[in-house]
N, C-alpha and C. Protein backbone atom coordinates (compact mmCIF):
# COMPACT_ATOMS: atom_id res chain seq x y z
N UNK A 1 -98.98 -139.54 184.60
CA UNK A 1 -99.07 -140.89 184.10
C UNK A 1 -98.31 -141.88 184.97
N UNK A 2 -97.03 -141.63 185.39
CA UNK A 2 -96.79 -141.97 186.81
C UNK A 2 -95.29 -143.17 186.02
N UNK A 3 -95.04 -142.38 184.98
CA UNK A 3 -94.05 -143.39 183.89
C UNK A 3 -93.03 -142.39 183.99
N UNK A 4 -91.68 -143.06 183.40
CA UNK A 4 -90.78 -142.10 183.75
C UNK A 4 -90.61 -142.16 181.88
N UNK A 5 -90.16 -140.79 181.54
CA UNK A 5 -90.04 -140.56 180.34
C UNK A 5 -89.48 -141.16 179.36
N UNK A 6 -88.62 -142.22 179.64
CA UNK A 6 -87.92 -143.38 178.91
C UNK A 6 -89.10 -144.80 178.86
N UNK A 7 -89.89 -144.98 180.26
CA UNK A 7 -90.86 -146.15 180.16
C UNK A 7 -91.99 -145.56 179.02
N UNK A 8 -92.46 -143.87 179.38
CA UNK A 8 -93.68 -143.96 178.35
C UNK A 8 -92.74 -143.80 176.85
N UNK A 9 -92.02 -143.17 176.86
CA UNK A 9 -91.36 -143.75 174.81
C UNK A 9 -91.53 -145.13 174.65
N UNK A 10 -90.77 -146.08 175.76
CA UNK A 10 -91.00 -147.53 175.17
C UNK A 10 -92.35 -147.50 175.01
N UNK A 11 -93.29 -147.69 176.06
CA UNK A 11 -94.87 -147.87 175.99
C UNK A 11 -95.14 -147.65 174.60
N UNK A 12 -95.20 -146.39 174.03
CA UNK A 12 -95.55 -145.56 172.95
C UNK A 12 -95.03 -146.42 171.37
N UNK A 13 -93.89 -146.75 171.55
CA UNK A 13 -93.24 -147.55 170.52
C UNK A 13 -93.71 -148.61 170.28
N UNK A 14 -94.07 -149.29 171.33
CA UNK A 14 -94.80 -150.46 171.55
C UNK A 14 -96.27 -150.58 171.13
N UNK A 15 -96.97 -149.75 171.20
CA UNK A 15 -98.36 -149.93 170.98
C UNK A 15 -98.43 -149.36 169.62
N UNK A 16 -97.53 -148.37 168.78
CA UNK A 16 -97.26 -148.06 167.71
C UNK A 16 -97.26 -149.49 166.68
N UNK A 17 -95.85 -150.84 167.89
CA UNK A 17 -95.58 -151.92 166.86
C UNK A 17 -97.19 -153.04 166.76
N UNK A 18 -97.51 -152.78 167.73
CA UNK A 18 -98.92 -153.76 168.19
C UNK A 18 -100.02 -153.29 167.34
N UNK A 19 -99.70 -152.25 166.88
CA UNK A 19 -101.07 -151.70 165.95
C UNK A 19 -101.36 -152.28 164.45
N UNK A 20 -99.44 -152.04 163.85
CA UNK A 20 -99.48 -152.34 162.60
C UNK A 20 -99.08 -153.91 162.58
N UNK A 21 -98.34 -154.51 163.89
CA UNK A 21 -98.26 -155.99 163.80
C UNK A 21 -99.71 -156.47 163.76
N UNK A 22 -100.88 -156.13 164.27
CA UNK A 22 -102.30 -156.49 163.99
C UNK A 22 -103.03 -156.10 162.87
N UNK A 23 -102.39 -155.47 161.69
CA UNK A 23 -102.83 -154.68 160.70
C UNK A 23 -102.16 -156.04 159.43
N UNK A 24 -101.26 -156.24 159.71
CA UNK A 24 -100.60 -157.16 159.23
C UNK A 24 -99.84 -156.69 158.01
N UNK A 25 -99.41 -157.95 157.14
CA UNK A 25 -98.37 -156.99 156.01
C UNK A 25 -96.88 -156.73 156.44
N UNK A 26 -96.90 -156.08 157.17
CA UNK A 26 -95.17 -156.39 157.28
C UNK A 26 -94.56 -157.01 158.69
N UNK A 27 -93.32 -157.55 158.27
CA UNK A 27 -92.81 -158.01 159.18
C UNK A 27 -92.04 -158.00 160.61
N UNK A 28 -91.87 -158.52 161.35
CA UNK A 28 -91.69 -157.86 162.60
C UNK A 28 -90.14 -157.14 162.73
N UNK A 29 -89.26 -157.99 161.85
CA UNK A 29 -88.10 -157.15 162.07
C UNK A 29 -87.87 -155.90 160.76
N UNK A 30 -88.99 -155.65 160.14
CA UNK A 30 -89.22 -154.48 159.02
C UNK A 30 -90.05 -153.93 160.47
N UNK A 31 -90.62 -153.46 161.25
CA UNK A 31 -91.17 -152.86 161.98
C UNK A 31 -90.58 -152.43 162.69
N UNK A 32 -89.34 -153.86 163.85
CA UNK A 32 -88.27 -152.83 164.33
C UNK A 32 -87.19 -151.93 164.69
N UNK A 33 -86.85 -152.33 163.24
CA UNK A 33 -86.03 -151.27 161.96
C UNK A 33 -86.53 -150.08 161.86
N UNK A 34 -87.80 -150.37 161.65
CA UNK A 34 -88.34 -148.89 161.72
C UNK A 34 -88.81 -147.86 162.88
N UNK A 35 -88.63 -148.79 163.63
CA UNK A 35 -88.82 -148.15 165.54
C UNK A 35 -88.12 -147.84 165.87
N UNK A 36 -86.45 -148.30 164.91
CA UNK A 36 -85.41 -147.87 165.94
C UNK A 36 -84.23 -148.75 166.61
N UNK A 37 -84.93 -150.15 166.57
CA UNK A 37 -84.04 -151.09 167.09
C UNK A 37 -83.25 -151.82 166.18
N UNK A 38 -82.13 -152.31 166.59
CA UNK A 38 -80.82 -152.51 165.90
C UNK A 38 -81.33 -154.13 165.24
N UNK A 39 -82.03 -154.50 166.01
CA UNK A 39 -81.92 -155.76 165.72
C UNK A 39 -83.92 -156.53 166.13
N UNK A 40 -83.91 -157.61 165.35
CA UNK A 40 -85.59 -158.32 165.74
C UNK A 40 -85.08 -158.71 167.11
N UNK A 41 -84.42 -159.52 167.49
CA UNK A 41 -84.16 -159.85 168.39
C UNK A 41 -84.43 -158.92 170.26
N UNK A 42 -83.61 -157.99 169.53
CA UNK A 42 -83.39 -156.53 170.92
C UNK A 42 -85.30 -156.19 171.06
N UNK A 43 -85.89 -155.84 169.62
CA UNK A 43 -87.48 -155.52 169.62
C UNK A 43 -88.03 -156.95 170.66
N UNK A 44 -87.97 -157.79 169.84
CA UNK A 44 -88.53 -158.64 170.32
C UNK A 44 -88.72 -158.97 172.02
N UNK A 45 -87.58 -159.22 172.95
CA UNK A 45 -87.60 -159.01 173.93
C UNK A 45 -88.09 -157.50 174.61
N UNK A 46 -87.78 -156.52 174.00
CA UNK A 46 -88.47 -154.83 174.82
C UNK A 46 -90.63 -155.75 174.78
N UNK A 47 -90.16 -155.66 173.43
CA UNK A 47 -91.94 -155.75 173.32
C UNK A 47 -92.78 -156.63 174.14
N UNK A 48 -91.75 -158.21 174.23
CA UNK A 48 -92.42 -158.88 175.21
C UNK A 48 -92.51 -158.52 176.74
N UNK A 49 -91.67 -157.80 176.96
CA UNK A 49 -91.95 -157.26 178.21
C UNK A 49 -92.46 -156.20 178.44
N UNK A 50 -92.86 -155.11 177.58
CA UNK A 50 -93.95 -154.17 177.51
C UNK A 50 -95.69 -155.17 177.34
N UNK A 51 -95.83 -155.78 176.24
CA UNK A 51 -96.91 -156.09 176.08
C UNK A 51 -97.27 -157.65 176.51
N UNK A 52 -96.34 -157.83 177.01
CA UNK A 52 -96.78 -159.39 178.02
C UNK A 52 -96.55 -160.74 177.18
N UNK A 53 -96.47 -160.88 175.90
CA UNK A 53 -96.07 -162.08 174.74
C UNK A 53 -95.51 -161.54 173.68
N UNK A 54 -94.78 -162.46 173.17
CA UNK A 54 -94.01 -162.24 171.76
C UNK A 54 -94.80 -161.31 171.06
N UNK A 55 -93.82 -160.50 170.14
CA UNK A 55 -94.37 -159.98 168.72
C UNK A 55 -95.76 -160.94 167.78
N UNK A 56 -95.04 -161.67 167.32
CA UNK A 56 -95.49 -162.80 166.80
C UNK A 56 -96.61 -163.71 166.93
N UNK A 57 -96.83 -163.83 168.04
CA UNK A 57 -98.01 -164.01 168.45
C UNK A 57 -99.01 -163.04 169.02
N UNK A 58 -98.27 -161.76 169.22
CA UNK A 58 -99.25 -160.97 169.60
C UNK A 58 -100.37 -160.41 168.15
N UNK A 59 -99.45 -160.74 167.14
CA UNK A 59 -99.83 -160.58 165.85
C UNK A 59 -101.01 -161.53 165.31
N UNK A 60 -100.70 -162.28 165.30
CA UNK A 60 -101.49 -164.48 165.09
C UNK A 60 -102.69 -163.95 166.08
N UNK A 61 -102.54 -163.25 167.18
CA UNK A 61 -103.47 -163.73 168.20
C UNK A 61 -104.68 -162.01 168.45
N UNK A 62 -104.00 -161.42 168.37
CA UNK A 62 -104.69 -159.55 168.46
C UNK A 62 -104.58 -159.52 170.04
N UNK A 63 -104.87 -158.29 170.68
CA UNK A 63 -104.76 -158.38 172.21
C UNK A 63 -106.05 -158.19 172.67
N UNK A 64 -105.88 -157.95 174.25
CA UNK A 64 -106.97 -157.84 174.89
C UNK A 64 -107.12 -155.99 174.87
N UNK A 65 -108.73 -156.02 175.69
CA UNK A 65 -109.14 -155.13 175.34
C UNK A 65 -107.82 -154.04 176.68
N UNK A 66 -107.43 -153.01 176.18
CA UNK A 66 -106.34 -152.17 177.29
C UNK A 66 -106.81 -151.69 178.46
N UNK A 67 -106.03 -152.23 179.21
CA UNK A 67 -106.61 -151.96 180.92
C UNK A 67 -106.03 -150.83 181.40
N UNK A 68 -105.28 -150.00 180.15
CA UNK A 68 -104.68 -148.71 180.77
C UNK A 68 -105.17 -147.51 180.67
């Protein structure tokens, strides 16, 4: 996969939060509480830089189709 075993967990966590943030219903820092992270804040930044925009809007908005 060409990821080092710490990038694919984030990856993995990430598309875990992108699934049910598009499913809707709960909230983003009830999500990354449940992922693991201490804080919305700490999620918030991992995620935007895994998935390219905020939580929050990745939610409001759904993504593109995965180029991976």
């Amino acid at each position: 996969m060409g990821l080092t075993p710490l990038a694919y967990l984030t990856r993995w966590r990430m598309l875990l939060a992108a699934n049910r943030l598009t499913a809707g219903g709960e909230s983003v820092a009830d999500i990354a509480l449940s992922l693991g992270y201490e804080s919305e804040a700490a999620f918030s930044t991992a995620f935007k830089r895994v998935m390219g925009r905020p939580p929050r809007r990745y939610g409001r908005q759904g993504h593109p189709a995965a180029s991976d």
